[in-house]
N, C-alpha and C. Protein backbone atom coordinates (compact mmCIF):
# COMPACT_ATOMS: atom_id res chain seq x y z
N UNK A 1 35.95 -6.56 -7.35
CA UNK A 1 36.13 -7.82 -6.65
C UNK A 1 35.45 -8.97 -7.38
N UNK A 2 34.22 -8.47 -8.18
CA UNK A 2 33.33 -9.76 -8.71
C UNK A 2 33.91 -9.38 -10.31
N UNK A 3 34.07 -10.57 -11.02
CA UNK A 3 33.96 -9.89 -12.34
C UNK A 3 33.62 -10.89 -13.16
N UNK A 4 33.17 -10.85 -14.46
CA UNK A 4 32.16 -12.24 -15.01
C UNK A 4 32.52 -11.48 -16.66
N UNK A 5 33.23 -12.34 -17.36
CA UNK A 5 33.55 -12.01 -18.86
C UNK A 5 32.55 -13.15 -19.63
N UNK A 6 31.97 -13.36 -20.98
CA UNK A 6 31.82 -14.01 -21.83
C UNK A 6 31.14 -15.41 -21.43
N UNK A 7 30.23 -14.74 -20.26
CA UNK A 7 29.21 -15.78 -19.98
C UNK A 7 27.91 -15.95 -20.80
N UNK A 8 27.54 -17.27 -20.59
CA UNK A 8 26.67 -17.56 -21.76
C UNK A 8 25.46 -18.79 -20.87
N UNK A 9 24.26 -18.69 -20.88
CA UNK A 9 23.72 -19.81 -20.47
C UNK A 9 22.25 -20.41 -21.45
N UNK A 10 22.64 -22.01 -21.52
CA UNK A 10 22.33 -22.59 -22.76
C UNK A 10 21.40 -23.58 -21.31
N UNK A 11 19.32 -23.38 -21.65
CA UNK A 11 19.03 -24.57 -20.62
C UNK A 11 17.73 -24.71 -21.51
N UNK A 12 18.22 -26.16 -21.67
CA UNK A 12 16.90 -27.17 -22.41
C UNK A 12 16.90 -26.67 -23.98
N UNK A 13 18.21 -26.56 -24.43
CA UNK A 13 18.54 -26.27 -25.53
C UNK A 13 18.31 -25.39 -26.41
N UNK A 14 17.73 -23.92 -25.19
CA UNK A 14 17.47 -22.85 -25.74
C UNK A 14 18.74 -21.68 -24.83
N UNK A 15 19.20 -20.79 -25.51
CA UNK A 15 20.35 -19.91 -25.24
C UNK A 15 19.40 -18.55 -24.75
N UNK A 16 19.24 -18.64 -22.90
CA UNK A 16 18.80 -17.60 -22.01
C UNK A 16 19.45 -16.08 -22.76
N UNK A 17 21.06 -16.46 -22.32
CA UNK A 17 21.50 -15.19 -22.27
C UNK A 17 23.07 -15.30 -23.13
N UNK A 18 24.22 -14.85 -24.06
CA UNK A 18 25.75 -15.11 -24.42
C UNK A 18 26.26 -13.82 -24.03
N UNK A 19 27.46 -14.23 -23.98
CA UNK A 19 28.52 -13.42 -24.08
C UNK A 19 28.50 -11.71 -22.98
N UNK A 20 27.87 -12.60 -21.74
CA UNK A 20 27.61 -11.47 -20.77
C UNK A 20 29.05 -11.21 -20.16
N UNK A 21 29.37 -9.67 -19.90
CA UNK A 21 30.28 -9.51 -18.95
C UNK A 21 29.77 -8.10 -18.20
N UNK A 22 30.57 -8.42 -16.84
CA UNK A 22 30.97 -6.84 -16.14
C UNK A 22 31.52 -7.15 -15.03
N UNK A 23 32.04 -5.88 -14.26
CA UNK A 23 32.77 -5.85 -12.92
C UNK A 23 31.83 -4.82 -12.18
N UNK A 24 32.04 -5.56 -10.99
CA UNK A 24 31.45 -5.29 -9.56
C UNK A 24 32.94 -4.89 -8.47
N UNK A 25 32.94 -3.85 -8.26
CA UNK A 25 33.97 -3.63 -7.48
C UNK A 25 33.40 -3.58 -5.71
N UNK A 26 33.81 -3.44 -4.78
CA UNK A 26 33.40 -3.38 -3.18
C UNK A 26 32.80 -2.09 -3.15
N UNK A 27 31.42 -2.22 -2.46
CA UNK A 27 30.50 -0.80 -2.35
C UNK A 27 29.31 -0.48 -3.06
N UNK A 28 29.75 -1.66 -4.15
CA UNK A 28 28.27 -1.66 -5.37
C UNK A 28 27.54 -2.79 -5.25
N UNK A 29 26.61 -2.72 -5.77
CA UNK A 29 25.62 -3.31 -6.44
C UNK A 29 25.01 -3.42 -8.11
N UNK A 30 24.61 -4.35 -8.37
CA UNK A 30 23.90 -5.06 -9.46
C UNK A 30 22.64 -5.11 -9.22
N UNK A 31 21.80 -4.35 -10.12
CA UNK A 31 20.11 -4.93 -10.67
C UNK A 31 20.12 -6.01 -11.97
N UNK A 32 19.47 -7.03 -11.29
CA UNK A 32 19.39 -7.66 -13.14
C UNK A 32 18.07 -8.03 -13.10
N UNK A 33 17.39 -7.31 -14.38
CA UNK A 33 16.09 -7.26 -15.03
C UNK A 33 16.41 -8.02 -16.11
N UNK A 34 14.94 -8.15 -16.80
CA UNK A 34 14.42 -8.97 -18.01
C UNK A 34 12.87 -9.52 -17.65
N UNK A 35 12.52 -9.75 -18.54
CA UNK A 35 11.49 -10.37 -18.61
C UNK A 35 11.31 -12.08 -17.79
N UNK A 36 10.48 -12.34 -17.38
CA UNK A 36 10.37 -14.13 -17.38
C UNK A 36 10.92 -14.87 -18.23
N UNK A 37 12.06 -15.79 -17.56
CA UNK A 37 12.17 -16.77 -19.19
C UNK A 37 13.51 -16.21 -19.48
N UNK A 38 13.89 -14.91 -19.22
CA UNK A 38 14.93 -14.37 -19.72
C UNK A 38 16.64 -14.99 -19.00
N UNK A 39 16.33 -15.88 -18.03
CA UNK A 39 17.60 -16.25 -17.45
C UNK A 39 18.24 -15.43 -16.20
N UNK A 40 17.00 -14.62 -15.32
CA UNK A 40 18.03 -13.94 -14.13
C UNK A 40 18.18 -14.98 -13.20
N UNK A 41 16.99 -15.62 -12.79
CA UNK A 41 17.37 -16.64 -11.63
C UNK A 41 18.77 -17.59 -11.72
N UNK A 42 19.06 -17.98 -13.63
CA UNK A 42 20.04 -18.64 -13.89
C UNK A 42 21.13 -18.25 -13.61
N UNK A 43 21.06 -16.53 -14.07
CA UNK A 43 22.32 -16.02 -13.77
C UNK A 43 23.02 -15.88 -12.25
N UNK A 44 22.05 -15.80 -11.46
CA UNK A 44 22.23 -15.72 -9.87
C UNK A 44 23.03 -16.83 -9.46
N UNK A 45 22.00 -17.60 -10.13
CA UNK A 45 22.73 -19.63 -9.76
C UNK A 45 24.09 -19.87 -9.89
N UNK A 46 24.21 -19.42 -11.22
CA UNK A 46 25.60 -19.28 -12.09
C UNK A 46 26.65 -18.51 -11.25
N UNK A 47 26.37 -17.15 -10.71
CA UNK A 47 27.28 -16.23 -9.84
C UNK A 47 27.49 -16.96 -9.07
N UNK A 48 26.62 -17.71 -8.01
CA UNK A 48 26.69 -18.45 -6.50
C UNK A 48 27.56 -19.90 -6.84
N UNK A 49 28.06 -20.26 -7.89
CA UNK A 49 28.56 -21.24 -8.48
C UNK A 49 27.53 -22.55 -8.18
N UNK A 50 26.35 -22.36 -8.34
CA UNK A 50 25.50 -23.71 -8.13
C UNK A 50 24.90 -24.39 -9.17
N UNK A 51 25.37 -23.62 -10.45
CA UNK A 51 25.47 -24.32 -11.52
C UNK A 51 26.23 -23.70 -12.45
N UNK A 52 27.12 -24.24 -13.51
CA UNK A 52 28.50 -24.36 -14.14
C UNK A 52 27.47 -23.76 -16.03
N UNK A 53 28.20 -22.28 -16.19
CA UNK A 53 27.68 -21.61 -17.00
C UNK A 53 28.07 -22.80 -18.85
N UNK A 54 27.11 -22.34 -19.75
CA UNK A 54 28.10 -22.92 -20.70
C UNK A 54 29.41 -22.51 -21.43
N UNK A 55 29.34 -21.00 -21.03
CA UNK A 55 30.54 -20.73 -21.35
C UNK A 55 30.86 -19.09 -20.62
N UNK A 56 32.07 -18.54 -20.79
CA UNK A 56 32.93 -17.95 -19.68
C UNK A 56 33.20 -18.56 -18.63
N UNK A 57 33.84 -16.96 -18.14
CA UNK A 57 34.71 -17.23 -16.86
C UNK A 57 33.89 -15.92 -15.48
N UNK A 58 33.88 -16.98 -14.24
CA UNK A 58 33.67 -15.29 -13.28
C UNK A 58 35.12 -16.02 -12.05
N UNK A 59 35.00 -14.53 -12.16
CA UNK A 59 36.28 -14.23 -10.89
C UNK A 59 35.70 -13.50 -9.74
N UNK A 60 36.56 -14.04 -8.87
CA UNK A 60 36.41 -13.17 -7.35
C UNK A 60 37.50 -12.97 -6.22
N UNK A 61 38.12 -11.81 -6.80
CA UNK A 61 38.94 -11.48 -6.17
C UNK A 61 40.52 -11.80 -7.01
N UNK A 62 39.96 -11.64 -8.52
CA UNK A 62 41.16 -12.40 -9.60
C UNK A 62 41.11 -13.85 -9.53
N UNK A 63 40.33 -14.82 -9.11
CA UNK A 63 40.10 -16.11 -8.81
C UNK A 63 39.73 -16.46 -9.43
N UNK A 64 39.13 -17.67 -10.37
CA UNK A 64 38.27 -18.53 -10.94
C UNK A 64 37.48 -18.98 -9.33
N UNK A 65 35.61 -18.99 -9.82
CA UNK A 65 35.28 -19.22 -8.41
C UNK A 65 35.48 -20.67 -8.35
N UNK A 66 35.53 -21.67 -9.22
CA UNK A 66 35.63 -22.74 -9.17
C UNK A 66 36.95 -23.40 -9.28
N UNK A 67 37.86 -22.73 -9.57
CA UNK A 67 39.46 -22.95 -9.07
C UNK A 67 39.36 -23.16 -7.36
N UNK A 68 38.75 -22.08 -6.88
CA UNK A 68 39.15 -21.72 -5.52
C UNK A 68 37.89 -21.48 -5.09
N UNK A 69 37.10 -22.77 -5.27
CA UNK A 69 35.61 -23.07 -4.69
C UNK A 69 35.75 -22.29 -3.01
N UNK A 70 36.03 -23.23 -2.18
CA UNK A 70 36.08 -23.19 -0.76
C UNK A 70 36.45 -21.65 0.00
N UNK A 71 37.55 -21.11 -0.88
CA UNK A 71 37.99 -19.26 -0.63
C UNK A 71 36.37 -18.61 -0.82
N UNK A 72 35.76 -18.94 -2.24
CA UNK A 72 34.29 -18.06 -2.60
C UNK A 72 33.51 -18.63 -2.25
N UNK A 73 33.28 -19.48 -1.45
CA UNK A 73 31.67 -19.75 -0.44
C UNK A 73 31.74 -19.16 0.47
N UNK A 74 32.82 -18.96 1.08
CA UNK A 74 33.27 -18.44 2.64
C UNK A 74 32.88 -17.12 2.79
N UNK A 75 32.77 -16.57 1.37
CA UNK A 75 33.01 -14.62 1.45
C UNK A 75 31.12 -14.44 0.51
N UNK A 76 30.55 -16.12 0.22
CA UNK A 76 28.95 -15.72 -0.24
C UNK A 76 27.80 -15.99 0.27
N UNK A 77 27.05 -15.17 0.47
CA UNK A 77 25.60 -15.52 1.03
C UNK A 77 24.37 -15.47 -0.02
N UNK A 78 23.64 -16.47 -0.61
CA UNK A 78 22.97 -16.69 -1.36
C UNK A 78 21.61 -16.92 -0.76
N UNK A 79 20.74 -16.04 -1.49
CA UNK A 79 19.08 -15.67 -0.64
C UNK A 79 18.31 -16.23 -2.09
N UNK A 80 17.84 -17.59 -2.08
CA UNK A 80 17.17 -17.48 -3.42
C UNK A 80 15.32 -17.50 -3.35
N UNK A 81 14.87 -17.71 -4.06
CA UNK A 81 13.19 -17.63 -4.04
C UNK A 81 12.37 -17.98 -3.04
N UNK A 82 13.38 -19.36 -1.79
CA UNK A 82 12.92 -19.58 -0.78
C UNK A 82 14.00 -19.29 0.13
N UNK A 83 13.35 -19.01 1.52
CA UNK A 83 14.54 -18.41 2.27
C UNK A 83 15.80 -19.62 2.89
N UNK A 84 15.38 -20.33 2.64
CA UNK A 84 16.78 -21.66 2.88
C UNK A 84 17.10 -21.53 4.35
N UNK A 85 15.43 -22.11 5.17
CA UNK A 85 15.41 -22.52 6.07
C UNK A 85 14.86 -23.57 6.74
N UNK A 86 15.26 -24.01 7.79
CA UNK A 86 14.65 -25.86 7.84
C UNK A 86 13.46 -25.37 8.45
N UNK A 87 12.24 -25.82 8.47
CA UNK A 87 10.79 -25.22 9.07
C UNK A 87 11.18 -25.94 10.41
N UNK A 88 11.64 -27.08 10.97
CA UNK A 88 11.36 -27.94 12.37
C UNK A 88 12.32 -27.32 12.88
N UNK A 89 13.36 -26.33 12.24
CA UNK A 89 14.06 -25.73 13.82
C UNK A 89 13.43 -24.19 13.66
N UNK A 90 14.18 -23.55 15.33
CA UNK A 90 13.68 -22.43 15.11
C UNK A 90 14.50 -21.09 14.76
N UNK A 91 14.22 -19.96 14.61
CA UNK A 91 14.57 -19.30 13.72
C UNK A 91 15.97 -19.03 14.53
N UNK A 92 16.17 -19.32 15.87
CA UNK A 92 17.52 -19.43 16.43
C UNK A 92 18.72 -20.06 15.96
N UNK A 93 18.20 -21.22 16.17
CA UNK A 93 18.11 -22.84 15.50
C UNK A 93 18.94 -22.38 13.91
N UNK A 94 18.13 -22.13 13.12
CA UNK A 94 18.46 -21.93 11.60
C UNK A 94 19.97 -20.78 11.58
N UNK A 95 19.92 -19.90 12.37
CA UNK A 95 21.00 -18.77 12.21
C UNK A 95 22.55 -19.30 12.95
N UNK A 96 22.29 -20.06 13.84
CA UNK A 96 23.51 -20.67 14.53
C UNK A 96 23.68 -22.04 13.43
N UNK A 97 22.90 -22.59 12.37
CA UNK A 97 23.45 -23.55 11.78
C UNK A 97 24.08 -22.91 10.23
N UNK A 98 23.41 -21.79 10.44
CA UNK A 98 24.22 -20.57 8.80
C UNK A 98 25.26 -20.16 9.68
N UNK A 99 26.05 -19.49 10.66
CA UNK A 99 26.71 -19.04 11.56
C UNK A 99 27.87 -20.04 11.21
N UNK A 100 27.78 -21.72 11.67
CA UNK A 100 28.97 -22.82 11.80
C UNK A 100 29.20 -23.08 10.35
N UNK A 101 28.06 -23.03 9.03
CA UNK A 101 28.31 -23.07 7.95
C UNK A 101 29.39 -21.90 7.50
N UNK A 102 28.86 -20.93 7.62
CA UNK A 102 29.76 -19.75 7.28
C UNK A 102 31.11 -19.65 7.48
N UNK A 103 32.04 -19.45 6.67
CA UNK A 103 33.66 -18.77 6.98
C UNK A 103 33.82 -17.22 7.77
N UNK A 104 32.99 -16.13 7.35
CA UNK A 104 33.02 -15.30 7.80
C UNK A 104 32.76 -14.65 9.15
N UNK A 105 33.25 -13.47 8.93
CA UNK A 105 32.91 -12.67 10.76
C UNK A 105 31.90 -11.92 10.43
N UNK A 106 31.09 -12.65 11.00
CA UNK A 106 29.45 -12.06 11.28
C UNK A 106 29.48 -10.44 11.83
N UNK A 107 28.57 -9.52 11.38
CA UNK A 107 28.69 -8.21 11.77
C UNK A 107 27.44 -8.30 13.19
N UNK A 108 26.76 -9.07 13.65
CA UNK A 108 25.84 -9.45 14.48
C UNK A 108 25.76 -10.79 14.87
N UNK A 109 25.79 -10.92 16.22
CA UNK A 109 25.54 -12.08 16.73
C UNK A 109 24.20 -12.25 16.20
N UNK A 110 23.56 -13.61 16.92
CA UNK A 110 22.46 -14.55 16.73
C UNK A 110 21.17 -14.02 16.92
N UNK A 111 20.76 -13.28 17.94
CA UNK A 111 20.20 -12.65 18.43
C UNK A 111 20.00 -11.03 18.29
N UNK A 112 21.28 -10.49 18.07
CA UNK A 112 20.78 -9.04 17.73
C UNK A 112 20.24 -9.41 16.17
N UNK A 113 20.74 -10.59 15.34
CA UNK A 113 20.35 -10.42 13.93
C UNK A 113 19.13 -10.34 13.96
N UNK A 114 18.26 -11.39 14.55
CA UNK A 114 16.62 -11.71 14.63
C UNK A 114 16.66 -10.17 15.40
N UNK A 115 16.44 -9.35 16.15
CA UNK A 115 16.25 -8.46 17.19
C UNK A 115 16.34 -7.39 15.71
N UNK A 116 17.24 -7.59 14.23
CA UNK A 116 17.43 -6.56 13.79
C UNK A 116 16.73 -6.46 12.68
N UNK A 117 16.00 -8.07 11.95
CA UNK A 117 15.04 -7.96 11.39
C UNK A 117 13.48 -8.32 11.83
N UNK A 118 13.14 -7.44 12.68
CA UNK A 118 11.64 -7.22 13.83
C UNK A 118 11.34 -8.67 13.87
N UNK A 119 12.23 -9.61 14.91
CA UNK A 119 11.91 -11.34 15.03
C UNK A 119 12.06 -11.53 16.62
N UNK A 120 12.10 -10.39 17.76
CA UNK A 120 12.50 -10.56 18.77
C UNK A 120 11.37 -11.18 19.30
N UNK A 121 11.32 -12.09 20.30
CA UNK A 121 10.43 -12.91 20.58
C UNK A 121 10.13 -14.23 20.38
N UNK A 122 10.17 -14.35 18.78
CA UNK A 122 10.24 -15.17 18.43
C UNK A 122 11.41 -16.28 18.13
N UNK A 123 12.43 -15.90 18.69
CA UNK A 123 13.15 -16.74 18.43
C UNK A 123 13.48 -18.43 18.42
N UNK A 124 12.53 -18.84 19.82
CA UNK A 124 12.11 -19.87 19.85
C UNK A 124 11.07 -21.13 19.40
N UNK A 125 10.67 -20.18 18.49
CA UNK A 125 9.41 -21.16 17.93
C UNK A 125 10.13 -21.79 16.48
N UNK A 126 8.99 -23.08 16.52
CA UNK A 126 9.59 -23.20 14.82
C UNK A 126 8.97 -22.93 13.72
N UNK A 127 10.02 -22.63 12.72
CA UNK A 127 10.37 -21.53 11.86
C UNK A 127 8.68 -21.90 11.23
N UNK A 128 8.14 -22.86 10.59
CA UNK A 128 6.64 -23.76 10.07
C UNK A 128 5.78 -23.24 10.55
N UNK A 129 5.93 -22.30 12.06
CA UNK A 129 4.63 -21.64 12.58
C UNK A 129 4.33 -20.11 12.18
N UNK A 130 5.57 -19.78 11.74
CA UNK A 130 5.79 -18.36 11.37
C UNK A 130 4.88 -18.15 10.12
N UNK A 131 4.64 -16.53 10.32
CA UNK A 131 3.95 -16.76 8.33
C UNK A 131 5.17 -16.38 7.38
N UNK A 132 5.28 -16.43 6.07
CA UNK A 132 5.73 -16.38 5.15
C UNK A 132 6.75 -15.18 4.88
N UNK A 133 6.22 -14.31 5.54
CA UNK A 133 7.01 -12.62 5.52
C UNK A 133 7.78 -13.04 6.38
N UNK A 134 7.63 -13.76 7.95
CA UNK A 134 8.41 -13.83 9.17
C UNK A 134 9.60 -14.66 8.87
N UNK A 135 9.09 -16.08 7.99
CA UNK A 135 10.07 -17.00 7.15
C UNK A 135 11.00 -16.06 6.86
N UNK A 136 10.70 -15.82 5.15
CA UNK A 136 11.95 -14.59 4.87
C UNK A 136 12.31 -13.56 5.62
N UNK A 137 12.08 -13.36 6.65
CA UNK A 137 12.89 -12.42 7.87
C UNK A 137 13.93 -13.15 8.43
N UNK A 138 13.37 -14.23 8.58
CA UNK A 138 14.86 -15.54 8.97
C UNK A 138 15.75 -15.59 7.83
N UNK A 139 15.34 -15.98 6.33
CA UNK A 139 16.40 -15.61 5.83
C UNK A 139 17.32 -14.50 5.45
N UNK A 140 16.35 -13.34 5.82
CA UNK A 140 16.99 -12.22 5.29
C UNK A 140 18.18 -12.10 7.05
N UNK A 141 18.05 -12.39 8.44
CA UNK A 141 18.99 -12.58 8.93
C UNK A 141 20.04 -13.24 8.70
N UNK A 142 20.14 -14.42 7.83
CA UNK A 142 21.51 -15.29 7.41
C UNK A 142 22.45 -14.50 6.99
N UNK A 143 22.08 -13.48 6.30
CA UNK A 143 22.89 -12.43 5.69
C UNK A 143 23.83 -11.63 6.77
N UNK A 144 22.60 -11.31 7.72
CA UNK A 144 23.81 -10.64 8.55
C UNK A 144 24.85 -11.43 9.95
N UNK A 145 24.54 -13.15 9.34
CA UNK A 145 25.33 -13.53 10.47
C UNK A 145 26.23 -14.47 9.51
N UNK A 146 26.21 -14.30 8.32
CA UNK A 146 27.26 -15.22 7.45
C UNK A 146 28.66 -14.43 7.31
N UNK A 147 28.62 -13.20 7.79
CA UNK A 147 29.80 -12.36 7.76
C UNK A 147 30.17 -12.35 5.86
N UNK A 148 29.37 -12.65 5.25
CA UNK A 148 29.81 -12.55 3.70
C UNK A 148 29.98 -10.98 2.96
N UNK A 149 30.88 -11.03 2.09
CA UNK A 149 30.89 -9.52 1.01
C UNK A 149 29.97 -9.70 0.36
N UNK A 150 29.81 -10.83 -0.36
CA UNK A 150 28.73 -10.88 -1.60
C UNK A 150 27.49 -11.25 -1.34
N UNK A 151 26.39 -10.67 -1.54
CA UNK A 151 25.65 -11.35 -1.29
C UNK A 151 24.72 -11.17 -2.64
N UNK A 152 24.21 -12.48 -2.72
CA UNK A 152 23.56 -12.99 -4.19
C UNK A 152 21.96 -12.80 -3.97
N UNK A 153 21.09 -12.17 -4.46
CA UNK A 153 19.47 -12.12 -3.68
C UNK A 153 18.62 -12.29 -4.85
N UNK A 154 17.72 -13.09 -4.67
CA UNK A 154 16.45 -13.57 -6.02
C UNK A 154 15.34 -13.06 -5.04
N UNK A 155 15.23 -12.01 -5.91
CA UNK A 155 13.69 -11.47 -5.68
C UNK A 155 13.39 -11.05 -3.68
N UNK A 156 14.31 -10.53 -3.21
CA UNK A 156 14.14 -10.46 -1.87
C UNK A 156 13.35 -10.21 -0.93
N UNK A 157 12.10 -9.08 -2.16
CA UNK A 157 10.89 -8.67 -1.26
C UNK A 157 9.88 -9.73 -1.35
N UNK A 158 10.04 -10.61 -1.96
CA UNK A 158 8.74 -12.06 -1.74
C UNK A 158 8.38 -12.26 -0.26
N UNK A 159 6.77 -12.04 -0.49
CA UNK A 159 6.13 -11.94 1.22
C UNK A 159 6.41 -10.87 1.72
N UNK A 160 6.89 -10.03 1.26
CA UNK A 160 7.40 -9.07 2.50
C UNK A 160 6.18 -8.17 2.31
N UNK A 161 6.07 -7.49 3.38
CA UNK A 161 4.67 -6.22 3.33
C UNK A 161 5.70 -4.60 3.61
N UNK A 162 5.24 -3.85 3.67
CA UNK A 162 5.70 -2.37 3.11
C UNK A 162 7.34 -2.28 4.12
N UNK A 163 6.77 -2.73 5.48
CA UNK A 163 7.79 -2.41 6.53
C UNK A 163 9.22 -3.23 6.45
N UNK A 164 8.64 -4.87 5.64
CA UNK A 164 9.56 -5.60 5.33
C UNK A 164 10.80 -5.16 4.13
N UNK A 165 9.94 -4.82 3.18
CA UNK A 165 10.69 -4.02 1.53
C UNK A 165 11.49 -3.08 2.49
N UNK A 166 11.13 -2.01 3.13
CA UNK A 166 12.00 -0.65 3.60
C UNK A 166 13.48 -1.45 4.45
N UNK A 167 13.03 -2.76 5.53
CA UNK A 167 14.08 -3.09 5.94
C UNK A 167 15.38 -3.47 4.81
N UNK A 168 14.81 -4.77 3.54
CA UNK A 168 15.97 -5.16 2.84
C UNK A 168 16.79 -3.78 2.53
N UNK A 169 15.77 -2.55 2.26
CA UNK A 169 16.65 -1.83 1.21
C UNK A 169 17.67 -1.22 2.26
N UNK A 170 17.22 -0.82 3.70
CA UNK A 170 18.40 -0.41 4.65
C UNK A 170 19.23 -1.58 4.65
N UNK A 171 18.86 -2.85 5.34
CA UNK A 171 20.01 -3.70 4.84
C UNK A 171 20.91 -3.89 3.78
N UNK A 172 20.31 -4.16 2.77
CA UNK A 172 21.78 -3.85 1.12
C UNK A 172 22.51 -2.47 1.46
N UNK A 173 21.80 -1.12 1.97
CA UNK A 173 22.08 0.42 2.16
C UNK A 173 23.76 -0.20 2.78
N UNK A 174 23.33 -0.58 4.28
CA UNK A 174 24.50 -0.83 5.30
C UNK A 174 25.57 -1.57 4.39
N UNK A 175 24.92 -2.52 4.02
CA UNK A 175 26.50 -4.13 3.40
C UNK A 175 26.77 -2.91 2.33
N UNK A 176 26.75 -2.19 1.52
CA UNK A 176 27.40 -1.60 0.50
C UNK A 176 28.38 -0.62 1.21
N UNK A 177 27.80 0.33 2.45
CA UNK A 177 28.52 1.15 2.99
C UNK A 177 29.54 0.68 3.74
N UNK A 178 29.59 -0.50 4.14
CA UNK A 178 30.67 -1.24 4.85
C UNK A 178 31.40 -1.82 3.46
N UNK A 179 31.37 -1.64 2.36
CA UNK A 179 32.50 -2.12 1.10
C UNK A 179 32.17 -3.51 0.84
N UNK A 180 30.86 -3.88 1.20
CA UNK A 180 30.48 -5.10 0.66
C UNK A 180 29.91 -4.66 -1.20
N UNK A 181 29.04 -6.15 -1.76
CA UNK A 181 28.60 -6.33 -2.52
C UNK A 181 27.61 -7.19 -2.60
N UNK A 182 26.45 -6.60 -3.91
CA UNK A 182 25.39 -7.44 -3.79
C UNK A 182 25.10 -7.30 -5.01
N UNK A 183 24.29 -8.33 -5.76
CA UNK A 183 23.79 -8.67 -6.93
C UNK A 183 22.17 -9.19 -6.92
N UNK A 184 21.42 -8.31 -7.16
CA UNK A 184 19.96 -8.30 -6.82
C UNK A 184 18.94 -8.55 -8.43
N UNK A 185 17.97 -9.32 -8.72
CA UNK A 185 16.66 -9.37 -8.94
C UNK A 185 15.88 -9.09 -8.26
N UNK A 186 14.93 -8.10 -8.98
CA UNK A 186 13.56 -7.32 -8.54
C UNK A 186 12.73 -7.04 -8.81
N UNK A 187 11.44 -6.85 -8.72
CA UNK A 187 10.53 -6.10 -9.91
C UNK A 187 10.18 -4.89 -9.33
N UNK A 188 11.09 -4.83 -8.23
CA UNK A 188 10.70 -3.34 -7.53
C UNK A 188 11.52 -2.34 -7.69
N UNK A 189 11.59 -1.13 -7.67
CA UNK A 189 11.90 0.15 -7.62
C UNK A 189 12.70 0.04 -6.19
N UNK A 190 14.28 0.08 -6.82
CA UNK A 190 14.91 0.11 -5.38
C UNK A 190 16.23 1.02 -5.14
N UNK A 191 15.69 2.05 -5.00
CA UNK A 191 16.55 3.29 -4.65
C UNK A 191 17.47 3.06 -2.81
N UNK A 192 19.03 3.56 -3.03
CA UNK A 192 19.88 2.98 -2.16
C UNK A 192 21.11 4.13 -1.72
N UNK A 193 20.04 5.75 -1.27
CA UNK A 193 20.63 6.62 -0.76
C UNK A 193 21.75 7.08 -1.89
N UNK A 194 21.51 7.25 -3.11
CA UNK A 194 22.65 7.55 -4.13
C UNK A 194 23.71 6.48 -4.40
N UNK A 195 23.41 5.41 -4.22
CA UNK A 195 24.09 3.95 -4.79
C UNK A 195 23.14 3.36 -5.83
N UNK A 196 24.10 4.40 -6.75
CA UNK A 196 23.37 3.81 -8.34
C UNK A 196 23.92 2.37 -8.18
N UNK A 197 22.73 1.95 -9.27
CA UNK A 197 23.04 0.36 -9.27
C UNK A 197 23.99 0.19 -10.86
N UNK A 198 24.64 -0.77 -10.94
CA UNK A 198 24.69 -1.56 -12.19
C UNK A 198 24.15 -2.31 -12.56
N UNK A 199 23.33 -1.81 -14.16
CA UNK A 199 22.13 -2.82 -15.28
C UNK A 199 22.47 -3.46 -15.57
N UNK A 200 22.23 -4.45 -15.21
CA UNK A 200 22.69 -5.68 -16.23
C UNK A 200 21.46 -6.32 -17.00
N UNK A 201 20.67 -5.84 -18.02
CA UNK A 201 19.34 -5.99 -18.84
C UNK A 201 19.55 -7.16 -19.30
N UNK A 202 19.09 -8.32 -18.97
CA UNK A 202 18.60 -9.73 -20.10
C UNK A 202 18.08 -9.54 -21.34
N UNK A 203 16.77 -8.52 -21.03
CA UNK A 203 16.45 -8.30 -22.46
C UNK A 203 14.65 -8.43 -21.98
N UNK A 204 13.65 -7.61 -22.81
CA UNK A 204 12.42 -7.57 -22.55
C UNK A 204 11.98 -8.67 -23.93
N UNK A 205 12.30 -9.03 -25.08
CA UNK A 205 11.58 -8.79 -26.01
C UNK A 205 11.34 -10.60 -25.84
């Protein structure tokens, strides 16, 4: 469904990464490692179309994503370094405004989502009072109320403490077994019930 030929990204006039390709079909997943510096966050950016590679092409679904912008936002959920939530509403608040953003059919309402990443209770407070792990628990719910296949994730366990890491990895577990897709940065060890991942190595050196 995802596929990315003869990408290349050129920033501040040094060349991250050229001539990257591969396919992501429904059910898999992507690890992309490298070192710092090496261009994964770029590449994420680049997949989510939020910035325009210097060279190739990615498809989704045989598409150019930028032919048919509006078709590939509808079907992506993008989790990047911060969880891409407003702090003055509350974590209710934030999931019903990803919910009206979204094209998709949410696999969880509003409430079982928070109820499904340990937020019950809290739903009413705002998001600024929460700590940092609870934050990214709000974002890691957007995911399950954007109804998206793809989902794009930078570094997902940031803040999270032991109980938090075990939830993402059941979460990616579920979206793959339902024939979704995901494309992950990590520095963690993330085993997914016999869903080998696909390497996509930047490069250590």
């Amino acid at each position: 469904m995802l596929s990315v030929s003869g990408l290349s990204c050129v920033r501040r006039g040094r060349t991250l990464f050229s001539g990257l390709g591969f396919s992501l079909p429904a059910g898999r997943w992507a690890r992309v490692t490298g070192r710092n510096g090496k261009g994964k966050t770029s590449l994420l950016r680049i997949l989510a179309g939020l910035i325009v590679p210097e060279s190739g092409e990615i498809r989704w679904r045989g598409r150019d994503i930028h032919e048919e912008r509006s078709a590939f936002v509808r079907e992506l959920c993008f989790l990047g370094h911060l969880p891409g939530i407003k702090g003055e509403l509350t974590p209710w608040e934030n999931l019903q405004v990803a919910r009206c953003l979204s094209g998709g059919e949410a696999r969880l309402d509003t409430d079982q989502a928070l109820a499904e990443v340990g937020l019950a209770g809290l739903e009413d407070v705002p998001v600024r009072t929460l700590s940092a792990g609870q934050q990214r628990r709000v974002g890691l719910a957007r995911l399950l109320v954007s109804g998206a296949l793809l989902w794009v994730m930078d570094e997902p366990f940031t803040s999270l403490d032991r109980e938090g890491i075990a939830l993402v990895r059941s979460l990616v577990a579920r979206h793959l077994e339902a024939g979704g897709l995901a494309v992950i940065t990590t520095h963690h060890e993330m085993e997914l019930d016999g869903k080998a991942p696909l390497d996509i190595d930047l490069g250590w050196d």
